[in-house]
Protein backbone atom coordinates (compact mmCIF):
# COMPACT_ATOMS: atom_id res chain seq x y z
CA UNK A 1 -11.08 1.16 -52.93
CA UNK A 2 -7.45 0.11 -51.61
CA UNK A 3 -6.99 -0.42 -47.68
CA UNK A 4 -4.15 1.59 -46.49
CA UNK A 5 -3.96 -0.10 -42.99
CA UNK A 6 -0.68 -1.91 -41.48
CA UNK A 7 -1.12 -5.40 -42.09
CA UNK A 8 0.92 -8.00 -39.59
CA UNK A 9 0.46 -11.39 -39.29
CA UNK A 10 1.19 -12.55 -35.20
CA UNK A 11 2.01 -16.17 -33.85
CA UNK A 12 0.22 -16.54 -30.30
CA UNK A 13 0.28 -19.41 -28.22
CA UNK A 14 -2.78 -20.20 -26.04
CA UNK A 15 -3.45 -22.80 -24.13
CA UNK A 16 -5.63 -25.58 -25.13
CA UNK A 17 -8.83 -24.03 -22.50
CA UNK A 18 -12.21 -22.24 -23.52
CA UNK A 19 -12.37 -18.67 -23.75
CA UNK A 20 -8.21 -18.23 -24.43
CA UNK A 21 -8.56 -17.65 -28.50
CA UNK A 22 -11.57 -15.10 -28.11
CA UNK A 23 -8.96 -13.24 -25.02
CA UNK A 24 -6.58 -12.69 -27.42
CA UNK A 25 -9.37 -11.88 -30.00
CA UNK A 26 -11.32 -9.04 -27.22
CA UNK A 27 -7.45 -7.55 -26.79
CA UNK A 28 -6.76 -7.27 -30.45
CA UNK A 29 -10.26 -5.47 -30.72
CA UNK A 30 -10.04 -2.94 -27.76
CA UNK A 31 -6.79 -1.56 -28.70
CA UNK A 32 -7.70 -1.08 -32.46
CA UNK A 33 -7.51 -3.85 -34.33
CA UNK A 34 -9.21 -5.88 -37.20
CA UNK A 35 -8.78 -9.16 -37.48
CA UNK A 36 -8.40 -10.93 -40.82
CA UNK A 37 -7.54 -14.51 -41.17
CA UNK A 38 -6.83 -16.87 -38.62
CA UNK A 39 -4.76 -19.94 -38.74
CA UNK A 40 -3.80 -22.94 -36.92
CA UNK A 41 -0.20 -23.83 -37.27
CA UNK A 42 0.75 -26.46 -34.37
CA UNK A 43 -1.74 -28.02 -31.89
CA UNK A 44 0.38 -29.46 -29.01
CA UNK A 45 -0.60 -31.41 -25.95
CA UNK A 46 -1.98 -28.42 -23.85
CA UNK A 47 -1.78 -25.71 -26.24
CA UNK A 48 -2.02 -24.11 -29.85
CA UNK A 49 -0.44 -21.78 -32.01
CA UNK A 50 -2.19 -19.68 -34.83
CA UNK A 51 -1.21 -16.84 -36.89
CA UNK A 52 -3.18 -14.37 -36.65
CA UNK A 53 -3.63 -11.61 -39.23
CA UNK A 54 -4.30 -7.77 -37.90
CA UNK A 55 -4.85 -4.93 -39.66
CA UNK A 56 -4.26 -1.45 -38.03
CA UNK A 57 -4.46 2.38 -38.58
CA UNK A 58 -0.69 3.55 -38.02
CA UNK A 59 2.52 2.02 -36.60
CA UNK A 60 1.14 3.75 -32.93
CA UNK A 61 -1.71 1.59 -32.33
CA UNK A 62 0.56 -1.78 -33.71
CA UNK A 63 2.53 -0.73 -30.85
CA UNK A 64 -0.16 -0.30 -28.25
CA UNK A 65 -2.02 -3.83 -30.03
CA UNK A 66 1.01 -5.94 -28.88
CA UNK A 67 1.42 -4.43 -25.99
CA UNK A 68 -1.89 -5.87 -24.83
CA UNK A 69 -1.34 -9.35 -26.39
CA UNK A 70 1.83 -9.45 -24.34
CA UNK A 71 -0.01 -8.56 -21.08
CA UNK A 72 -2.63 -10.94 -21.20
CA UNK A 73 -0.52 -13.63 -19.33
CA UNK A 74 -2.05 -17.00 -18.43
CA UNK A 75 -0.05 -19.17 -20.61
CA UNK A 76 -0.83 -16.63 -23.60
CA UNK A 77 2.47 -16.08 -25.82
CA UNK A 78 3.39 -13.64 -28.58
CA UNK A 79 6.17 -15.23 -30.35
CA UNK A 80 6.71 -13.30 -33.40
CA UNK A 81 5.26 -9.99 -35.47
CA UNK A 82 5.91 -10.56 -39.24
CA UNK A 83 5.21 -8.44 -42.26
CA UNK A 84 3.49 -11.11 -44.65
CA UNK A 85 2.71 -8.25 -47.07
CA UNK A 86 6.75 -7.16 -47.42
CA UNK A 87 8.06 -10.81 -48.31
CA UNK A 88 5.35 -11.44 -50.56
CA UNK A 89 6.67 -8.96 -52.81
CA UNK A 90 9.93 -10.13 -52.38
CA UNK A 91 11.85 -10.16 -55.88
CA UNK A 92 8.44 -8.91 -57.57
CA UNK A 93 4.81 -10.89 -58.42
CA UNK A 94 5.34 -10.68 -62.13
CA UNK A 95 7.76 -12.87 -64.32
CA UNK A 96 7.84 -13.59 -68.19
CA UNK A 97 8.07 -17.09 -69.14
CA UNK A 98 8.36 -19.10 -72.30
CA UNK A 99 5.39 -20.83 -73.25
CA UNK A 100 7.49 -23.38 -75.58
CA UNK A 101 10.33 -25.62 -74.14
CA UNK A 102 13.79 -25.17 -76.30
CA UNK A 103 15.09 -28.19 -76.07
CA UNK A 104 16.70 -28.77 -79.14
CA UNK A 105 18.89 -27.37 -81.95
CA UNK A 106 15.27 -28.03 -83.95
CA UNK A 107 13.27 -26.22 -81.18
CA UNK A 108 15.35 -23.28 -81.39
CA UNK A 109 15.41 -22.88 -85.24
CA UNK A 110 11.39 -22.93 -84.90
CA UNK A 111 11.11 -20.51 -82.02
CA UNK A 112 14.11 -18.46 -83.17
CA UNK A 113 16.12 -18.00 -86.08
CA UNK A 114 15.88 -19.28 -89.13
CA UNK A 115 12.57 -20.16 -88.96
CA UNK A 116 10.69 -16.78 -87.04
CA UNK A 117 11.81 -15.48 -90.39
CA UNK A 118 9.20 -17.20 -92.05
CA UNK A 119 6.59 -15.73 -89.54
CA UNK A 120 7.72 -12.32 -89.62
CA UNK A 121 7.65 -12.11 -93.58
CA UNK A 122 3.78 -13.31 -92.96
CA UNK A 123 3.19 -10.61 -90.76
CA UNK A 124 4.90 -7.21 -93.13
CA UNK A 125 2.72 -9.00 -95.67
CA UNK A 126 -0.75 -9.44 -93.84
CA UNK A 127 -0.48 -7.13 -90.62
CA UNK A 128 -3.47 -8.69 -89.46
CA UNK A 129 -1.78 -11.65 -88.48
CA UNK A 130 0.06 -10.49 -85.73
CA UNK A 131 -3.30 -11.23 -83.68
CA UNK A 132 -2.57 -15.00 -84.86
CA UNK A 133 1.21 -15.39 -84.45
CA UNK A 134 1.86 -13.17 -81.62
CA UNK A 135 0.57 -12.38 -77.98
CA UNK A 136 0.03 -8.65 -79.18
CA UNK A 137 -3.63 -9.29 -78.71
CA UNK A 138 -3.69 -10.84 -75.52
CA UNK A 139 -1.45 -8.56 -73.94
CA UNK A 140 -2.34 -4.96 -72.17
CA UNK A 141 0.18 -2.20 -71.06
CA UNK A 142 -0.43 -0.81 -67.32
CA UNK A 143 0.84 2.66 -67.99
CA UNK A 144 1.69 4.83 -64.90
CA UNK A 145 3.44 8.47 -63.75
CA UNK A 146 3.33 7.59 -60.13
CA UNK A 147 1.47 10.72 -59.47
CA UNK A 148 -1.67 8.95 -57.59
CA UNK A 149 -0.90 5.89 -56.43
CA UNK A 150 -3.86 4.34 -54.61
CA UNK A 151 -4.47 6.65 -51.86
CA UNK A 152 -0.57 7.67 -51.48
CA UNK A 153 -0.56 10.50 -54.00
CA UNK A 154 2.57 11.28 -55.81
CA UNK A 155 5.25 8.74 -54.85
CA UNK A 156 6.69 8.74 -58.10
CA UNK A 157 6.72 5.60 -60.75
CA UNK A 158 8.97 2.81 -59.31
CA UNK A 159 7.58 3.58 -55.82
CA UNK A 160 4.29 2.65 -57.41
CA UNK A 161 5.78 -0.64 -58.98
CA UNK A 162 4.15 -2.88 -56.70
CA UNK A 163 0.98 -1.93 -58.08
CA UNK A 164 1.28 -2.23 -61.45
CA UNK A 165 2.88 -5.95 -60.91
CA UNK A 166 -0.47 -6.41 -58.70
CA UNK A 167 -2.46 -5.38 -61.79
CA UNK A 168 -0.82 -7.66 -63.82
CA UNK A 169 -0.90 -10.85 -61.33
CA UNK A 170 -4.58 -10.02 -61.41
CA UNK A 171 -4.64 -9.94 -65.17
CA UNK A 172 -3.11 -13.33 -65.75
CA UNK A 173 -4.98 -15.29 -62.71
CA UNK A 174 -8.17 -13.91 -62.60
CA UNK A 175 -8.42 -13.61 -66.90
CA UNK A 176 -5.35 -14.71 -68.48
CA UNK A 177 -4.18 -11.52 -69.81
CA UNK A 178 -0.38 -10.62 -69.98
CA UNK A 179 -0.34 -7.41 -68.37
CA UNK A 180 3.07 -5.55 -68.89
CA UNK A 181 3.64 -2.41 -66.56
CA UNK A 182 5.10 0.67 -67.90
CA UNK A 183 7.03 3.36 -65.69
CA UNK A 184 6.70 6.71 -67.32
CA UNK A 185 9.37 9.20 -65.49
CA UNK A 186 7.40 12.24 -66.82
CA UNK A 187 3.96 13.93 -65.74
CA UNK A 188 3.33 15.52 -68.89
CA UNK A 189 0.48 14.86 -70.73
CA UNK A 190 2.11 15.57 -74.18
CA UNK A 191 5.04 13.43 -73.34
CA UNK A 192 2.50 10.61 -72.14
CA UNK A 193 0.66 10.36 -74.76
CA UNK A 194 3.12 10.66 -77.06
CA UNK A 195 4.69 7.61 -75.26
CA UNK A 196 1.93 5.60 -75.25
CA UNK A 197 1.36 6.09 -78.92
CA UNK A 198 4.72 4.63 -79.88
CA UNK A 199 4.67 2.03 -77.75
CA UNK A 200 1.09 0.94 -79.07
CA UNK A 201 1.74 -1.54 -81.53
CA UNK A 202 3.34 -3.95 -79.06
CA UNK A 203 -0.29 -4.01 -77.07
CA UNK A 204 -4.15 -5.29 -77.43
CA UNK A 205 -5.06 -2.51 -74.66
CA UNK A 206 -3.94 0.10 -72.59
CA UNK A 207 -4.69 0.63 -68.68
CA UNK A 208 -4.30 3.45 -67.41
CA UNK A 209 -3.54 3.42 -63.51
CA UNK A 210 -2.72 5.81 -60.82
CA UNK A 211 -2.70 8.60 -62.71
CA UNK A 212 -3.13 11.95 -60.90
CA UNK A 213 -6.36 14.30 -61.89
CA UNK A 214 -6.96 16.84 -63.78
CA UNK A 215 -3.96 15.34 -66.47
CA UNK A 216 -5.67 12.22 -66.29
CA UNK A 217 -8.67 13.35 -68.16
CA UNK A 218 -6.96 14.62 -70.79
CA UNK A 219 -4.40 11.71 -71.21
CA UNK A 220 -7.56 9.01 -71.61
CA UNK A 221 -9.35 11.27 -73.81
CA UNK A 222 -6.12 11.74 -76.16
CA UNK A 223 -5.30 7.74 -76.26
CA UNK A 224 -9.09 7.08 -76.88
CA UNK A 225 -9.22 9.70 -79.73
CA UNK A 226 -5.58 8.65 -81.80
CA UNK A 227 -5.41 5.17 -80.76
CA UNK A 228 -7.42 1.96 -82.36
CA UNK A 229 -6.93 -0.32 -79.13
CA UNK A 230 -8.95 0.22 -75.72
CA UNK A 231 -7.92 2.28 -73.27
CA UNK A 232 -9.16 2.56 -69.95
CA UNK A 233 -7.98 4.48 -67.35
CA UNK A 234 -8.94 1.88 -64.42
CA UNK A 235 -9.54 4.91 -61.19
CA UNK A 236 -12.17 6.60 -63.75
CA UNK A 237 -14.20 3.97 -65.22
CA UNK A 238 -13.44 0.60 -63.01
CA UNK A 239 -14.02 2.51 -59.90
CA UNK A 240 -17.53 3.70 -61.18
CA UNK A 241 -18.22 0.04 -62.37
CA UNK A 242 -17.63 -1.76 -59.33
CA UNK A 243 -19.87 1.29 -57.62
CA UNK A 244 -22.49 1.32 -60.15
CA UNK A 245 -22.70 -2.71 -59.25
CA UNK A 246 -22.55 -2.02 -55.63
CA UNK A 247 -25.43 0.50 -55.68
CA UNK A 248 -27.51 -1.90 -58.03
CA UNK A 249 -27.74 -4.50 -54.96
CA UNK A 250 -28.04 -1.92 -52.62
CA UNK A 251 -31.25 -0.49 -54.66
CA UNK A 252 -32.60 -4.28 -54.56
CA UNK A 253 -31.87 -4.44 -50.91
CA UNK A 254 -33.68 -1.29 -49.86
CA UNK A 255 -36.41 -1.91 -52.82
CA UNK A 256 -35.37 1.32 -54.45
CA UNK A 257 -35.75 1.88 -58.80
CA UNK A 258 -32.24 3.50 -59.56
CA UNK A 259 -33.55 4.83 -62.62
CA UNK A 260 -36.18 7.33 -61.16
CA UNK A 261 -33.70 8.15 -57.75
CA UNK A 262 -31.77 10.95 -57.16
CA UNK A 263 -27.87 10.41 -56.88
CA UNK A 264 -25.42 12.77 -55.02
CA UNK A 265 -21.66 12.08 -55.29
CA UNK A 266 -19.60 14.11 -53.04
CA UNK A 267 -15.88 14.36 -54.16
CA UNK A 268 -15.92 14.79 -58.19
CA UNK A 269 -12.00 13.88 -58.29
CA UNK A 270 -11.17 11.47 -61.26
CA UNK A 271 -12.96 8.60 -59.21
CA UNK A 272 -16.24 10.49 -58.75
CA UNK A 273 -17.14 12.81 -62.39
CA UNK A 274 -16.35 8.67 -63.49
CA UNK A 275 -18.94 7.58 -60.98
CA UNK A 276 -21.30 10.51 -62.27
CA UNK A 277 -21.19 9.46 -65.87
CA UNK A 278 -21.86 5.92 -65.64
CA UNK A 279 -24.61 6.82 -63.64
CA UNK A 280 -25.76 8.72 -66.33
CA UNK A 281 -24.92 5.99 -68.77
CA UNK A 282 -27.11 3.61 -66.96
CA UNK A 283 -30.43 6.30 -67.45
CA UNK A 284 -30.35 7.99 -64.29
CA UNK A 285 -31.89 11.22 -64.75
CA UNK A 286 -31.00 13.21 -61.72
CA UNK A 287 -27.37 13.22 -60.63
CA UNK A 288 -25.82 15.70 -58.60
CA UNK A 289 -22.13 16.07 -57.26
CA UNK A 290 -20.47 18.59 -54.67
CA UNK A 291 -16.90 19.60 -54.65
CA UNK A 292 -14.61 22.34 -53.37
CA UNK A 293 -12.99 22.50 -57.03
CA UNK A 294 -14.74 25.05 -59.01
CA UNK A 295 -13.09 23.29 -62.15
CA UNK A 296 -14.41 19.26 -61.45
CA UNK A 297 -17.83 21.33 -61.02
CA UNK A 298 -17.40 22.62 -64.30
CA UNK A 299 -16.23 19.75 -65.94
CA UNK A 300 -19.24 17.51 -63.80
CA UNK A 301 -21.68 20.43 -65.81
CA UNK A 302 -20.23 19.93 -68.95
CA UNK A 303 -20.55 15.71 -68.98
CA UNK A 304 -24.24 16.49 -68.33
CA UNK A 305 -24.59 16.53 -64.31
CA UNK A 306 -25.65 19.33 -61.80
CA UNK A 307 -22.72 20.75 -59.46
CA UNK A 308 -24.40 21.70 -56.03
CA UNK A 309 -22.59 24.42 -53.52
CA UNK A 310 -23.05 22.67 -50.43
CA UNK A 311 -22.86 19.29 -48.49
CA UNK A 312 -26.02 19.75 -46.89
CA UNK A 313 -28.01 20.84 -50.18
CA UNK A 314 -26.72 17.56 -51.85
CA UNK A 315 -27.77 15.32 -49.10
CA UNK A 316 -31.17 17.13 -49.14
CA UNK A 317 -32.14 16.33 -52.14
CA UNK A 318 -30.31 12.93 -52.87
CA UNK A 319 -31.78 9.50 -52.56
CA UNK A 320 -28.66 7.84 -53.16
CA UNK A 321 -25.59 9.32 -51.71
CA UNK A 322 -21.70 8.01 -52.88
CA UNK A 323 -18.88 9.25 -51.30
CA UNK A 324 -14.80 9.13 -52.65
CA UNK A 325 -13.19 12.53 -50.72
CA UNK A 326 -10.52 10.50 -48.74
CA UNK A 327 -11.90 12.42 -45.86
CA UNK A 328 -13.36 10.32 -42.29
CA UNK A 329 -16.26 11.62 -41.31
CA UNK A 330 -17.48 14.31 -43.71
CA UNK A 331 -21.04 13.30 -43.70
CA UNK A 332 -23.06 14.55 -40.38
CA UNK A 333 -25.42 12.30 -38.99
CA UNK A 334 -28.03 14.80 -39.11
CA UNK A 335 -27.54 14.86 -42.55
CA UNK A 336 -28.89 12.04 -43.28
CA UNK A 337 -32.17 11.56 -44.90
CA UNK A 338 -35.10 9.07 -43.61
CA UNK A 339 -34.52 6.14 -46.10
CA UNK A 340 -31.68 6.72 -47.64
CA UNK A 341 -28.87 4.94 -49.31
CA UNK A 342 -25.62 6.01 -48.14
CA UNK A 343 -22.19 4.42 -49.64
CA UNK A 344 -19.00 5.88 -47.76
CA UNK A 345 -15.86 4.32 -50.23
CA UNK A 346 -13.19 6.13 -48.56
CA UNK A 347 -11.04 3.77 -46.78
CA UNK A 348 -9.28 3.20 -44.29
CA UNK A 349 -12.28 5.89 -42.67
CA UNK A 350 -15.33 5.94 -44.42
CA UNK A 351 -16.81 9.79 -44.86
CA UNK A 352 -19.40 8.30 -42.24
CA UNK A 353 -19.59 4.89 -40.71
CA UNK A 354 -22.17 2.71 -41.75
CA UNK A 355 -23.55 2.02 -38.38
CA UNK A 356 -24.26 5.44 -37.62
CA UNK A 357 -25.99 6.19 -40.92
CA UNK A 358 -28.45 3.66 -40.26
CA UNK A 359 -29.15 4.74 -36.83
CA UNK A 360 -29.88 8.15 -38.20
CA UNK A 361 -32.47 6.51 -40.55
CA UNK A 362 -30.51 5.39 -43.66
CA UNK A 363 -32.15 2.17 -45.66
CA UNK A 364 -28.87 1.02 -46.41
CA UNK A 365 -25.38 1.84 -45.60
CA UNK A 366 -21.86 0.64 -46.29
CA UNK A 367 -18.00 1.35 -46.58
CA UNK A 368 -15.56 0.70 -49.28
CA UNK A 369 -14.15 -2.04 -47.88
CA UNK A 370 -15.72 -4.83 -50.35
CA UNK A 371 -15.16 -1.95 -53.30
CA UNK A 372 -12.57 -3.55 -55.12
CA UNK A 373 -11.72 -2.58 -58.51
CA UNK A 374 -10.35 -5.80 -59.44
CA UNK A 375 -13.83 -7.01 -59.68
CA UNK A 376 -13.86 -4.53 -62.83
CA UNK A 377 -10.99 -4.24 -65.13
CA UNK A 378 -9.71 -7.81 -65.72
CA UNK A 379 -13.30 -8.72 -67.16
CA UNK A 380 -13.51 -5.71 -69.15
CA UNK A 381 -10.32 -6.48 -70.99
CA UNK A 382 -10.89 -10.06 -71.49
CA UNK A 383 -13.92 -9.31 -73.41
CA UNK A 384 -13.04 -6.39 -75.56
CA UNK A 385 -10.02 -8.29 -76.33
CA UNK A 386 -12.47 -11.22 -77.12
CA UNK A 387 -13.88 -9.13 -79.31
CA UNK A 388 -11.31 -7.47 -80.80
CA UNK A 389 -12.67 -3.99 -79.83
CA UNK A 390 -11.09 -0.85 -81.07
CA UNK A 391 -12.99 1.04 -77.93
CA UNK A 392 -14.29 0.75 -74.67
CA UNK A 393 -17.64 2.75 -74.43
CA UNK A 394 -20.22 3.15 -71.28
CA UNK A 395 -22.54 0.82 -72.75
CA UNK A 396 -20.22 -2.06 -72.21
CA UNK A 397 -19.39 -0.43 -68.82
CA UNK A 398 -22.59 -0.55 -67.80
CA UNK A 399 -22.68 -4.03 -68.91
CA UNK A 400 -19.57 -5.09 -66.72
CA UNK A 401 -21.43 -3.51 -63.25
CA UNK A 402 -24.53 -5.45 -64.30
CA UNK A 403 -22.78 -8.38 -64.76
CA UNK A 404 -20.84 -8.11 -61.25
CA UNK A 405 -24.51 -7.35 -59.92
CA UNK A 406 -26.51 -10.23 -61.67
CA UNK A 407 -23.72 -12.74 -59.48
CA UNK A 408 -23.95 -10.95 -56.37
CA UNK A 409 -25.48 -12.92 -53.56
CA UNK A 410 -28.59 -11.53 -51.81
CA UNK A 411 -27.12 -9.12 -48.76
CA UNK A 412 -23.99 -8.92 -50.20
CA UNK A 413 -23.12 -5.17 -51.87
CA UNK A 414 -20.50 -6.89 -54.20
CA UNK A 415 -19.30 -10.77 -55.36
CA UNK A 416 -16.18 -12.16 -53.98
CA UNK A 417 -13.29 -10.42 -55.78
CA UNK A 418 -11.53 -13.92 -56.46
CA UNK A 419 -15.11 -16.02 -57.97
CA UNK A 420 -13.65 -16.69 -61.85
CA UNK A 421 -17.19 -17.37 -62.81
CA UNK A 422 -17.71 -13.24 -61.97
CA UNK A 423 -15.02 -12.52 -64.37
CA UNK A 424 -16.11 -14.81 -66.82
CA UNK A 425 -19.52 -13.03 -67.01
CA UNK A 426 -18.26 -9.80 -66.76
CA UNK A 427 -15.72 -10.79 -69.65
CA UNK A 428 -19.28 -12.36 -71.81
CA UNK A 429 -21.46 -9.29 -70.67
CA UNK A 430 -18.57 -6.70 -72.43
CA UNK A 431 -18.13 -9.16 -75.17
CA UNK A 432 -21.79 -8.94 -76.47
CA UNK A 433 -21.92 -5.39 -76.12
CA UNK A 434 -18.95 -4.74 -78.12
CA UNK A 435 -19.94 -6.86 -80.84
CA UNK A 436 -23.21 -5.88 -80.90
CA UNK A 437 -22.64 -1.68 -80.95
CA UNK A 438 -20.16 -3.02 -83.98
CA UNK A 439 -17.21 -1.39 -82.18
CA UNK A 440 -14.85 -4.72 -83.21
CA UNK A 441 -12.79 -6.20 -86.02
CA UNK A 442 -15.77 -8.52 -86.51
C-alpha cells in the first residue's frame, strides 16, 4: 500500500551536548511526526547538522511540526525545509538509452541502415525471432487511465505519470525489465482494450496500473482472453500477493494453519475480491468479505467466496481479518476476537491501529506500511518472461507470495522491498510454475 503522507527532509543544527538530537526527535514526535532517515551532514567544533526526514498527515501539522523545532531554542537551528520527493522527479526517473555506442560510419550501418535490413527480413521470415533480435521480450507496457491512482482516485493520466515512471525504475533496478508507460486519455473499456491490443506486438507483457474498479475487471479479463502475452493488472493480483505473503508470516508468528482458518476481507474493491481469490487459490476453504457494494458482493459470490451483511458478523466468525477500505478506524476494538490476526493495509490510517488490536486480544496485528507491491510485480514478470509465458495464472501467484514469504526474516510480516535476492526467487518461484503448468513457448 502507497503512503500518502507529506514527506520533508529538515537541516537542524544542535549542539554537540547529550540529549539535543533526541529534543529535536521528542518535538518532531509530539506535534505529529514520523521520522524516517536521519543524516549527518557537517560535524563542527561544538555542533552538528543532520537532515532529517519527516513524514506528516497534511500541510497543517508540517506547519505546527516546525513551529516546535523553531521554539526549542538552546543553540537548536532550523535552517531549511526541502521537498526531497519534488526534485527527485525533476525532468522524470525514466530515460531510453542505447545499449550500443555509434561511433562510426561502420557502427551505424550495423545498428541502422543498411544492415537492420538484414535483421528485419529474418524476422517477416521467422516471427519468432523477434524474441532474439529485439527487446520485445524483455520489455512490458505499464498501461494507465489515471482513474485510480494510488490512493488519489481519478487525477487523470499525466497527473499519474510519476507512477508509471516509478514502475518502470522499479522494473529495470530491481529485475532488469524495460518498462514503457502508456497514457491512455480514455476510460472506456472498449477503447482500452482495443488500444492495448494494437499496441501488443511491441511488448513481452502488459501491467495494468491504477486503473479504477469495476472497468478494471473487465479490461484484465478482455487482455487475458485475446492476448498471448501476460497481463496483470498490478492493484488486483500484486496487492493480494504481497498480502497473501504477509499473512503467511503472520500465520507462522501466531502458530496459526492458513489452510483450515477462516479469512474475512472487509472492502471487496479491486484490491480486496483480488485478495479473496488468491486466498482461495492457495486452498483456503472459508473466505468471507463485507462491502457496502451490493455488486463487489455479487461478483465476491460468483469467484467462489461468501459476501457477509455486516462488519460485526465478519469479524465474528473470521480468524484472519484483512482490511483495504481507505477508511481510519473502521474496525471497533470490541470487535476484535481473542486470538486473532488482524492486518489493517489502509494507509496513511490503518482501519484500526495495531496497538490497539492487540490490547483487545489480537495474536497478531499490523498496518500497511511494509505492504509494498513492489515486492510483487517485478518478480512476477521476470519469470514469466523467463519463461516465455503466454499467461499469468494463480498458481504462479501463489508461488510469488510464497517465495516473498520463504525470505522473510522471523518477526518481520514482509522482506525488505529493495533485497534483489527476494526478486530473484520470486522471479525462479514463477518461472517453475509456468513451465511446469506448460503455460510457455517451451
Amino acid at each position: 500500500m502507497i503512503n500518502k503522507h507529506i514527506i520533508r527532509t529538515l537541516l537542524v543544527q544542535t549542539p554537540s551536548t547529550p540529549g539535543n538530537l533526541g529534543k529535536v526527535a521528542t518535538a518532531i514526535g509530539l506535534a505529529g511526526g514520523d521520522i524516517g532517515e536521519i543524516e549527518t551532514v557537517h560535524v563542527g567544533a561544538n555542533y552538528t547538522k543532520r537532515n532529517i526526514t519527516v513524514q506528516v498527515e497534511n500541510e497543517a501539522k508540517l506547519e505546527s511540526l516546525l513551529e516546535a523545532v523553531r521554539e526549542l531554542g538552546g543553540g537548536i537551528q532550523l535552517h531549511t525545509v526541502s521537498d526531497d520527493v519534488l526534485r527527485a522527479h525533476e525532468g522524470g526517473k525514466i530515460q531510453m538509452k542505447s545499449k550500443m555506442p555509434i561511433q562510426s560510419l561502420a557502427d551505424l550501418r550495423r545498428v541502422y541502415t543498411p544492415g537492420v535490413a538484414n535483421v528485419c527480413r529474418v524476422i517477416e521470415q521467422e516471427p519468432e525471432k523477434a524474441k532474439i533480435y529485439t527487446n520485445i521480450s524483455n520489455t512490458v507496457a505499464i498501461v494507465t487511465d489515471g482513474t485510480a491512482i494510488l490512493g488519489l482516485g481519478d487525477i487523470g493520466p499525466v497527473a499519474g505519470m510519476p507512477v508509471m515512471e516509478g514502475k518502470a525504475a522499479l522494473f529495470d533496478q530491481l529485475a532488469g525489465i524495460n518498462g514503457i508507460p502508456i497514457l491512455l486519455d480514455t476510460k472506456d473499456p472498449d477503447e482500452i482494450v482495443q488500444t492495448v491490443k494494437h499496441i501488443s506486438p511491441g511488448f513481452g507483457g502488459i501491467l495494468l496500473e491504477d486503473i479504477g474498479s469495476p472497468h478494471c475487471f473487465e479490461v484484465e479479463e478482455r487482455l487475458k482472453r485475446d492476448l498471448d502475452i501476460p497481463v496483470m493488472h498490478d492493484d488486483q493480483h500484486g496487492t493480494a500477493v504481497v498480502t497473501l505473503a504477509a499473512v503467511l508470516s503472520a500465520c507462522k508468528s501466531a502458530g496459526v494453519d492458513l489452510e483450515k482458518a477462516t479469512v474475512g476481507q472487509i472492502g471487496l474493491g479491486a484490491a480486496g475480491l483480488a485478495i479473496c481469490r488468491m486466498f482461495m487459490a492457495f486452498g483456503v476453504k472459508n473466505v468471507f468479505g463485507a462491502d457496502k457494494s451490493p455488486e463487489a458482493k455479487e461478483r465476491l459470490k460468483g469467484y467462489g467466496g461468501n459476501p457477509v451483511e455486516s462488519l460485526e458478523e465478519l469479524m465474528e466468525q473470521s480468524d484472519i481479518v484483512i482490511a483495504t477500505t481507505g477508511v481510519p478506524g473502521l474496525i471497533k476494538k470490541e470487535w476484535v476476537r481473542q486470538g486473532q490476526i488482524i492486518l489493517a493495509l489502509s494507509n496513511p490510517k490503518p482501519e484500526i491501529e495495531p496497538e490497539e488490536a492487540l490490547e483487545a486480544g489480537a495474536a497478531y496485528a499490523a498496518d500497511g506500511r511494509s505492504v509494498n507491491n513492489v515486492l510483487g510485480f517485478p518478480g512476477i514478470f521476470r519469470g514469466v518472461l523467463n519463461a516465455g509465458a503466454r499467461d499469468i495464472t494463480h498458481e504462479m501467484l501463489v508461488a510469488a507470495a510464497e517465495a516473498i514469504a520463504a525470505e522473510t526474516k522471523p518477526g518481520d510480516l514482509v522482506p525488505h522491498p529493495l533485497d534483489l535476492s527476494v526478486h530473484e526467487r520470486v522471479a525462479e518461484a514463477v518461472e517453475t510454475m509456468a513451465v511446469q503448468s506448460g503455460k510457455t513457448d517451451r
